[in-house]
Protein backbone atom coordinates (compact mmCIF):
# COMPACT_ATOMS: atom_id res chain seq x y z
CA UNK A 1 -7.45 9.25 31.75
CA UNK A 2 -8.19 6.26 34.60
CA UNK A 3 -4.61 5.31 34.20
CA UNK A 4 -3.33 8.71 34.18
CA UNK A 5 -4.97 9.38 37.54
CA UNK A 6 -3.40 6.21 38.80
CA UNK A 7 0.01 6.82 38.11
CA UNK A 8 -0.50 10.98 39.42
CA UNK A 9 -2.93 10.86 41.95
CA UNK A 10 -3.04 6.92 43.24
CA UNK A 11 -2.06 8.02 46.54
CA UNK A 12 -4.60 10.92 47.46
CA UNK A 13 -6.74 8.11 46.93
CA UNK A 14 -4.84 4.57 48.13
CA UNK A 15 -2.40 3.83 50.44
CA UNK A 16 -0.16 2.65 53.72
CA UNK A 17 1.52 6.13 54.98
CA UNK A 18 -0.23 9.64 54.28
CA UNK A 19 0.85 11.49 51.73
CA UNK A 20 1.31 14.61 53.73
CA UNK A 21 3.52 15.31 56.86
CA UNK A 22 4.32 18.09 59.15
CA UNK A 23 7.00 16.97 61.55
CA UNK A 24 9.64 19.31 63.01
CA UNK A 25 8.32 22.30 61.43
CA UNK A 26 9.10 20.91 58.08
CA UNK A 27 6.17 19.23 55.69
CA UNK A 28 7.05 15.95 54.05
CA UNK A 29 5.33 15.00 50.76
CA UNK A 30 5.12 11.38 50.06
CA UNK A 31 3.09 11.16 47.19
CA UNK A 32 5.13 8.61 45.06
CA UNK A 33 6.83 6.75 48.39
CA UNK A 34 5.70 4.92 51.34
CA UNK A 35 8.72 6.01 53.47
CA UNK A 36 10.95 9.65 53.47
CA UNK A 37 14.47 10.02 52.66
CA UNK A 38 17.19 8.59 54.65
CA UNK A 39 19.05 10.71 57.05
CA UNK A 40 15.68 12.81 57.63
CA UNK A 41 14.08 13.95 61.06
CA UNK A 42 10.91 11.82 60.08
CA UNK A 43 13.13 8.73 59.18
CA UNK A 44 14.42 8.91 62.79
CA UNK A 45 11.44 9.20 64.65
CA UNK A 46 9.40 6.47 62.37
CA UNK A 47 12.40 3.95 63.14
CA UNK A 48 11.95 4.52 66.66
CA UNK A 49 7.88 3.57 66.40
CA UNK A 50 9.22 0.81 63.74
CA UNK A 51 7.23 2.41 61.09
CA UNK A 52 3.79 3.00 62.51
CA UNK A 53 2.65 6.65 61.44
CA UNK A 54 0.21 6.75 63.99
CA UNK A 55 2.23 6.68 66.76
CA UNK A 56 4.22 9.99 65.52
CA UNK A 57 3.40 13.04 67.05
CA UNK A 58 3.47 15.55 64.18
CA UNK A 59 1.49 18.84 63.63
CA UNK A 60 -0.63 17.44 60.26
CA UNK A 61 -0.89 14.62 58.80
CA UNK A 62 -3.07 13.69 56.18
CA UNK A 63 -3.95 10.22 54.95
CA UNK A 64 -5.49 8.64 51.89
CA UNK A 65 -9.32 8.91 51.24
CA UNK A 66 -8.88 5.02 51.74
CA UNK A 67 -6.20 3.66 53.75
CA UNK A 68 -5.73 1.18 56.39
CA UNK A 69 -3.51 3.37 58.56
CA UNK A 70 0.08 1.79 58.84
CA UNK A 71 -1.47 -1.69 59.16
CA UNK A 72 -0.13 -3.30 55.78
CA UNK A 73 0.79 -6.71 57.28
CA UNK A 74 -1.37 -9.05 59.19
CA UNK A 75 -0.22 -12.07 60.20
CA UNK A 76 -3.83 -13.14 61.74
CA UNK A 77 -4.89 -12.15 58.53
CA UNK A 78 -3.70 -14.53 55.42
CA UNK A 79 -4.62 -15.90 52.66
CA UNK A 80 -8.51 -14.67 53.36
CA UNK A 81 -10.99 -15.19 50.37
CA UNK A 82 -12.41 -12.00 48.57
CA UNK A 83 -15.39 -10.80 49.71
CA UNK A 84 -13.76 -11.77 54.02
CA UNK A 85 -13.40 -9.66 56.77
CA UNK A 86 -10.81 -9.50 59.68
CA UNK A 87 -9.47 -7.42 61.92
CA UNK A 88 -7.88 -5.17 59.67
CA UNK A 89 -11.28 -4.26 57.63
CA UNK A 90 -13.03 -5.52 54.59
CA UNK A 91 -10.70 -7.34 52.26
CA UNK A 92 -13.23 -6.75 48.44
CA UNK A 93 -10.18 -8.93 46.99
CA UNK A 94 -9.03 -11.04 50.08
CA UNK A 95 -5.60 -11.15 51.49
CA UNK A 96 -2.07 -12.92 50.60
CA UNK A 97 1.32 -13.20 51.78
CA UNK A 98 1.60 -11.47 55.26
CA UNK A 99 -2.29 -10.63 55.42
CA UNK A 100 -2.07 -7.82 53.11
CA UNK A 101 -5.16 -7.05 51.31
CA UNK A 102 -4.84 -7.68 47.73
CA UNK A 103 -7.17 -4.96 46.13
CA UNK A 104 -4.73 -2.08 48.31
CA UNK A 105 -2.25 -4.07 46.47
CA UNK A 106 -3.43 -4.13 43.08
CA UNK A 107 -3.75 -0.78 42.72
CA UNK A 108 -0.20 -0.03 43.70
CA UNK A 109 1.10 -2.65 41.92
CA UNK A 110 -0.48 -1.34 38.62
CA UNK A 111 0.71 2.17 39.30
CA UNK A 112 4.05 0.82 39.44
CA UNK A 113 3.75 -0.96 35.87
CA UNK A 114 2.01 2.24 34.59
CA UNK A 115 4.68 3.92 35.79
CA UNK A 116 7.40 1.96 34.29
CA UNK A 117 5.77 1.74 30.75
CA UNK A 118 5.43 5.11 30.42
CA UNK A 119 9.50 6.24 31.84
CA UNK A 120 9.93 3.80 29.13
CA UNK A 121 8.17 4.63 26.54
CA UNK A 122 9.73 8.39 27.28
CA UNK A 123 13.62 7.20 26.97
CA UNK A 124 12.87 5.22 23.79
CA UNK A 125 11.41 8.19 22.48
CA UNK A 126 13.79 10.41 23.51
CA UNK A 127 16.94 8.15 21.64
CA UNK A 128 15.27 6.43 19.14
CA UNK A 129 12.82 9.26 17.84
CA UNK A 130 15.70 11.28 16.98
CA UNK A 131 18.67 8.80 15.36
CA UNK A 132 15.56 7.02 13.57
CA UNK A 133 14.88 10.68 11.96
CA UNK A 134 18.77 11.66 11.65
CA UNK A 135 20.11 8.96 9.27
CA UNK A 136 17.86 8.18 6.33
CA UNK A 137 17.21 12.39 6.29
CA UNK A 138 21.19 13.03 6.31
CA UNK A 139 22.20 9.55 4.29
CA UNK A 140 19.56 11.09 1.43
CA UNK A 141 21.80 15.12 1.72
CA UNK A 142 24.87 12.77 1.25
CA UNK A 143 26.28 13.57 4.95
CA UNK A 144 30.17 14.39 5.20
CA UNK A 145 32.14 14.01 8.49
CA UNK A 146 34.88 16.56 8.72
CA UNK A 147 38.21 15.73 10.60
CA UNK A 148 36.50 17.77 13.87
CA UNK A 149 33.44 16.00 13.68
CA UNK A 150 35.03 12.79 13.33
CA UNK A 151 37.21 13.78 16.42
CA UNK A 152 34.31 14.86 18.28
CA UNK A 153 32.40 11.66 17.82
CA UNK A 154 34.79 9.27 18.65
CA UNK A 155 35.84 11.34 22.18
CA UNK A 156 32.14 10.80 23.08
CA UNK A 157 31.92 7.18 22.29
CA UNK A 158 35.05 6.76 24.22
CA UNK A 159 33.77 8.35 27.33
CA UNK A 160 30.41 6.55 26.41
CA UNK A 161 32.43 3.26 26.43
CA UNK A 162 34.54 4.57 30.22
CA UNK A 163 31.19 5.01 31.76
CA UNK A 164 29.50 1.27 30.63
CA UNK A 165 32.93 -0.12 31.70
CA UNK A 166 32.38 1.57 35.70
CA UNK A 167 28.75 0.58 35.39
CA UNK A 168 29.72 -3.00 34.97
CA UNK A 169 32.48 -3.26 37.41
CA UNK A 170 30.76 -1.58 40.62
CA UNK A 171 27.70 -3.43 39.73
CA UNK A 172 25.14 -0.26 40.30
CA UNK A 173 22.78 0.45 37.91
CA UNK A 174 22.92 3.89 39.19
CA UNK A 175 25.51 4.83 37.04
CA UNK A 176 22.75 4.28 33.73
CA UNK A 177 21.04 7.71 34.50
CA UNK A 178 24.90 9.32 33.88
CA UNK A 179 24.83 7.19 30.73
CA UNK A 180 21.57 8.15 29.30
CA UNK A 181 21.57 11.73 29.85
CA UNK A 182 25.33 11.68 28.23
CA UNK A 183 23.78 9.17 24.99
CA UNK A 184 21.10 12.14 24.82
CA UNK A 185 23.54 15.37 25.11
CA UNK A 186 25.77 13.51 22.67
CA UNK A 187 22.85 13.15 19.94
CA UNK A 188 21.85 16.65 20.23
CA UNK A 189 25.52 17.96 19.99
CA UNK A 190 25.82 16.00 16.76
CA UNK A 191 23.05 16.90 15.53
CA UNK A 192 23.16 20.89 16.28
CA UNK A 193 27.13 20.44 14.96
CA UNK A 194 28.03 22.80 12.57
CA UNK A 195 29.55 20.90 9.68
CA UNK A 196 30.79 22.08 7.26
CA UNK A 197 29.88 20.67 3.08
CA UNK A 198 33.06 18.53 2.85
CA UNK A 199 34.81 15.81 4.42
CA UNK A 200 34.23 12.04 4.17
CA UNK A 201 31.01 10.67 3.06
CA UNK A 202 30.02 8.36 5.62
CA UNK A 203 27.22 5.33 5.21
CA UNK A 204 24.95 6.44 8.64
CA UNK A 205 21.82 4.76 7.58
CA UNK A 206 23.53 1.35 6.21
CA UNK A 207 25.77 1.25 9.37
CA UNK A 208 22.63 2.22 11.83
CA UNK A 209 20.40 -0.73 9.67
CA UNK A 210 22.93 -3.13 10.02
CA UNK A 211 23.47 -2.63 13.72
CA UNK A 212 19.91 -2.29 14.18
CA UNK A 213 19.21 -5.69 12.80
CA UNK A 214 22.32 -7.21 14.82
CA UNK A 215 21.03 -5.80 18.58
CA UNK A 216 17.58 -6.85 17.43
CA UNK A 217 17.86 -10.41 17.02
CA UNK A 218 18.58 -9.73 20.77
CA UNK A 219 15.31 -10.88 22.47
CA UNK A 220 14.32 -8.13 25.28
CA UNK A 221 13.59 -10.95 27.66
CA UNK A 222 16.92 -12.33 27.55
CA UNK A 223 18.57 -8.84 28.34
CA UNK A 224 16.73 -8.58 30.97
CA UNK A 225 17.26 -11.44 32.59
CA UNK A 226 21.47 -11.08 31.96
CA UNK A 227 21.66 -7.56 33.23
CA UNK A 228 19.07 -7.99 36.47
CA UNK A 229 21.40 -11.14 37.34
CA UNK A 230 23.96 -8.19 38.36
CA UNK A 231 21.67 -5.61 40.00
CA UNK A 232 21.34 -5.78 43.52
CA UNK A 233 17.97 -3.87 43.82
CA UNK A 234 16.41 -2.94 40.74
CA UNK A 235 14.01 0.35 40.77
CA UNK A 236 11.33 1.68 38.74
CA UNK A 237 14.29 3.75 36.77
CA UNK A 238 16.30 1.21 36.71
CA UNK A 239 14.17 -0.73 34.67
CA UNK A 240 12.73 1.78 33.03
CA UNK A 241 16.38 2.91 31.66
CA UNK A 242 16.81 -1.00 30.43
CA UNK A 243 13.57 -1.28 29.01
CA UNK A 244 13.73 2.35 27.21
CA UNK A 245 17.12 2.00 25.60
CA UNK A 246 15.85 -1.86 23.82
CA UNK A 247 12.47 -0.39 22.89
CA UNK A 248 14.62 3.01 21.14
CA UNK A 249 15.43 0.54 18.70
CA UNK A 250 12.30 -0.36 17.36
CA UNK A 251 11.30 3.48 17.75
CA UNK A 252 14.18 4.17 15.33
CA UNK A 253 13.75 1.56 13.07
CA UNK A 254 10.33 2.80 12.49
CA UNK A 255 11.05 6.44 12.49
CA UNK A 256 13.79 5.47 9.57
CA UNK A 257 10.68 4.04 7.38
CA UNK A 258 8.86 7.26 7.97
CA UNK A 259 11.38 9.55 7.03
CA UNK A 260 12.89 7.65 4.43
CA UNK A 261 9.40 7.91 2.55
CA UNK A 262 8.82 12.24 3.99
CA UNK A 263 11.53 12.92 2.95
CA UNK A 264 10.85 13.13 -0.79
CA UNK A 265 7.68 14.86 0.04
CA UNK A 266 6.91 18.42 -1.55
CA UNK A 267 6.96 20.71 1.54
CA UNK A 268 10.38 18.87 2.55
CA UNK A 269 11.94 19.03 -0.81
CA UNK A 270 10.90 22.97 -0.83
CA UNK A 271 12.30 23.48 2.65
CA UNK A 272 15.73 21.76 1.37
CA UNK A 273 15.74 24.18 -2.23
CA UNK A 274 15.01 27.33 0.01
CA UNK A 275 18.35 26.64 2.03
CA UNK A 276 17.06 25.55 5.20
CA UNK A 277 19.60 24.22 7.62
CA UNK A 278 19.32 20.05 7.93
CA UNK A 279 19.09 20.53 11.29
CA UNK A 280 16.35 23.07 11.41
CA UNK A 281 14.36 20.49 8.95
CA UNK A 282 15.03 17.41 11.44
CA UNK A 283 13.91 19.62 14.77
CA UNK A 284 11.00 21.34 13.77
CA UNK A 285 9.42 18.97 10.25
CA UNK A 286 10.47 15.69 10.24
CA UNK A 287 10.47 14.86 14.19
CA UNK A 288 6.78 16.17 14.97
CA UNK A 289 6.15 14.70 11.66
CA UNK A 290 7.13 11.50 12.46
CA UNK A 291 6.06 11.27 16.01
CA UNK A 292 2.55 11.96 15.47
CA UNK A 293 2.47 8.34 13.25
CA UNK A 294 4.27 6.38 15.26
CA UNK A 295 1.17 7.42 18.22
CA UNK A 296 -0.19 3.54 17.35
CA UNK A 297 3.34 2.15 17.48
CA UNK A 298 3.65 3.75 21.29
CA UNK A 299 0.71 2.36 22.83
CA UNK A 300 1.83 -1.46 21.54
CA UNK A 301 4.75 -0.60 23.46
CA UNK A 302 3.02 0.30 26.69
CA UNK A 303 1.38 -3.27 26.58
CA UNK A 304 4.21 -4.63 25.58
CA UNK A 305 6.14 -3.32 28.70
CA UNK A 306 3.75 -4.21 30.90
CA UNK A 307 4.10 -7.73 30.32
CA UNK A 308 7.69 -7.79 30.29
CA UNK A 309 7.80 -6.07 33.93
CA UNK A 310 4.75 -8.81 35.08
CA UNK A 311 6.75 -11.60 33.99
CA UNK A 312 10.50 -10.58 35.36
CA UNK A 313 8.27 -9.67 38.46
CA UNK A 314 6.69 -12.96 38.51
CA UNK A 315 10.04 -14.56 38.22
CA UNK A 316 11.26 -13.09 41.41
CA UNK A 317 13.97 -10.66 39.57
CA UNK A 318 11.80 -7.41 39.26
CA UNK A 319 11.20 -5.20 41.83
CA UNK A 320 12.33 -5.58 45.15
CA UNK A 321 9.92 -7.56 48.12
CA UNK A 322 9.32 -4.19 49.66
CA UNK A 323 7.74 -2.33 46.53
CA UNK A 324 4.90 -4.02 45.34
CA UNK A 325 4.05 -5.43 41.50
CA UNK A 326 1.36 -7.66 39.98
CA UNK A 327 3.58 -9.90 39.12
CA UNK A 328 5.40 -10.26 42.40
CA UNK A 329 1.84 -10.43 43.95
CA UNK A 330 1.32 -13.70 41.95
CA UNK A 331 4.81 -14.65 42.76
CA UNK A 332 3.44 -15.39 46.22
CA UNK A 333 0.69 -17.80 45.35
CA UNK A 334 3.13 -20.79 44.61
CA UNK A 335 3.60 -20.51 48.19
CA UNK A 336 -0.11 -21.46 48.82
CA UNK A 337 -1.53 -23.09 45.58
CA UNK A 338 -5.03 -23.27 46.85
CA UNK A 339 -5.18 -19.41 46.74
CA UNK A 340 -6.64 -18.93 43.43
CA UNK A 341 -7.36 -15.43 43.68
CA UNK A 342 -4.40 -13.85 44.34
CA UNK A 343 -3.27 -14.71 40.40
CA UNK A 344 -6.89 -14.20 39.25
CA UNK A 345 -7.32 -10.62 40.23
CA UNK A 346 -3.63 -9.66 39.28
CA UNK A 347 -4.32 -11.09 35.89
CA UNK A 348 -7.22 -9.37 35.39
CA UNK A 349 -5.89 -5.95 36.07
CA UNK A 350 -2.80 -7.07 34.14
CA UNK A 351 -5.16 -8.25 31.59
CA UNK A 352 -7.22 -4.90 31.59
CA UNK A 353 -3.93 -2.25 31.30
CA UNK A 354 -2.80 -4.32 27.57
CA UNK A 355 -6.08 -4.83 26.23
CA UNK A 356 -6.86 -0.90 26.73
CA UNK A 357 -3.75 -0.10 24.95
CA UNK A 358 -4.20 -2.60 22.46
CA UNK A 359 -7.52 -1.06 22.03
CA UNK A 360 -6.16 2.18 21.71
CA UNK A 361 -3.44 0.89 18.98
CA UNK A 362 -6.39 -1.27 16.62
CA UNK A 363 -8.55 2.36 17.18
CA UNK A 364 -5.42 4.41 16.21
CA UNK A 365 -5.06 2.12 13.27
CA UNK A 366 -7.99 2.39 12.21
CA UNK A 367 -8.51 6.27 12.16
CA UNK A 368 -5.61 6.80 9.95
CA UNK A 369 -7.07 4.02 7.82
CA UNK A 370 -10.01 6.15 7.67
């Protein structure tokens, strides 16, 4: 629930700008941004008081319960030791780079990881969940691809394969969201497809083992580091799109086990004898079915995520300067070694986020154990 209420509410709570604005007769929620769009009356007018939300004359505005008004950098201000006071306020963590205070800091930065562990955790789940499910289940009914299907399939990888190939050669990332949601329509299409009983029997569970096994010998780290080498600011989605697709893997591979093993249960085997469409018995048994089990699996994965974005972070290749992480906090301490806190307390909350959710995995564990 505390990490729930970071990643929703953080800002009602936290923050550099307020979270609600009234400027030109139009009302500007900011509740998961520091800045509004581009191109916007606000925009305008903060460029013109270089970003200083006090100086704007607007008709509400409404800040964080604790904030520091606009006041996020202090040059007068660095590198203070927790428990110091300046100018700017009480620092309970001290300061770092630029005089900002670190505990401000830590709380953002840990609603950013939160954030991009669980957009993660939400694209594995939506990819892998389902082809893990889809081809033990139809490899078992002895599948058949009919000359339509077949036709079908490969038009969608090839317009799969057109939109990886612009990706790649403009260099935007942005083109990943037109990828996933097309990866996801494409699933459901095949899996809603009417077949008919004849055609070619085709292997789906050897070929989606074998290629499983191939991409996994892939270590995420590595991909990571190749395809952030290329992006030229990379975003909470961006990652999160990056992260999501790798992870589906080990979401499928597990979601295979499960269904390879549900499938010969009772209740399924009755479903199949009374005529029930596959696809009605993949939707509505087998997916709930096998989502419920793999509850342990998912919170491994939100620690495991975690990590990964506080070490790219930490690297420098993460997030951009401007939005802040706990790993691109400690980044800035090999600027000023002596500055021992500003890895400490990063590392602790880093530290605090995986062993909850490893926590939550053992006590998962050990309930179905039980």
């Amino acid at each position: 629930m505390t990490f729930l209420l970071i990643v929703l509410f953080l800002k009602f709570f936290v923050g550099y700008s307020p979270f609600l604005i009234q400027f030109d007769q139009k009302s500007y929620w900011m509740i998961w941004t520091d800045e509004p769009k581009d191109g916007t009356a606000l925009k305008a007018e903060l460029l013109k008081v270089q970003y200083d939300y006090t100086k704007i004359k607007s008709d509400l505005i409404l800040w964080p319960l604790l904030s520091k008004g606009s006041n996020r950098y202090n040059s007068n201000a660095e590198w203070k030791k927790p428990f110091s006071s300046s100018d700017g306020g009480f620092h309970f963590f001290g300061t770092f780079e630029l005089g900002q205070d670190l505990f401000f800091s830590c709380l953002l930065g840990m609603q950013k990881s939160l954030s991009i562990a669980l957009l993660s955790i939400m694209i594995a789940l939506s990819l892998g969940l389902p082809l893990g499910v889809s081809a033990p289940f139809l490899q078992i009914r002895k599948f058949r691809l009919s000359l339509s299907f077949l036709i079908l399939a490969f038009s969608i990888l090839f317009i799969l394969f057109y939109f990886i190939l612009i990706t790649v050669e403009l260099k935007s990332i942005s083109n990943l969201g037109g990828i996933f949601f097309l990866v996801v329509m494409s699933m459901i299409i095949l899996l809603l497809y009417n077949k008919e009983n004849k055609g070619i029997t085709v292997p789906l569970d050897s070929i989606f083992i074998n290629g499983l096994l191939i991409v996994k010998s892939i270590p995420m780290m590595l991909i990571l580091l190749l395809l952030l080498q290329w992006i030229e600011k990379p975003g909470i989605m961006s990652l999160s799109l990056i992260i999501g697709i790798y992870l589906s893997l080990g979401i499928a591979k597990y979601a295979r086990y499960l269904t390879m093993s549900m499938s010969q249960e009772n209740y399924i085997q009755s479903l199949i004898s009374l005529g029930y469409k596959d696809r009605r018995i993949i939707l509505f048994h087998l997916i709930p079915s096998v989502f419920k089990n793999l509850v342990p699996l998912i919170s491994l994965y939100i620690a495991s995520v975690i990590l990964v974005e506080a070490s790219i972070s930490f690297l420098g290749l993460g997030l951009p300067i401007e939005e802040l992480s706990l790993g691109s906090i400690m980044h800035t301490a090999r600027s000023n070694t002596a500055a021992w806190w500003v890895v400490l307390f990063p590392g602790l909350c880093v530290f605090w986020m995986v062993h909850c959710f490893q926590r939550l995995n053992s006590m998962n564990w050990e309930k179905d154990s039980l």
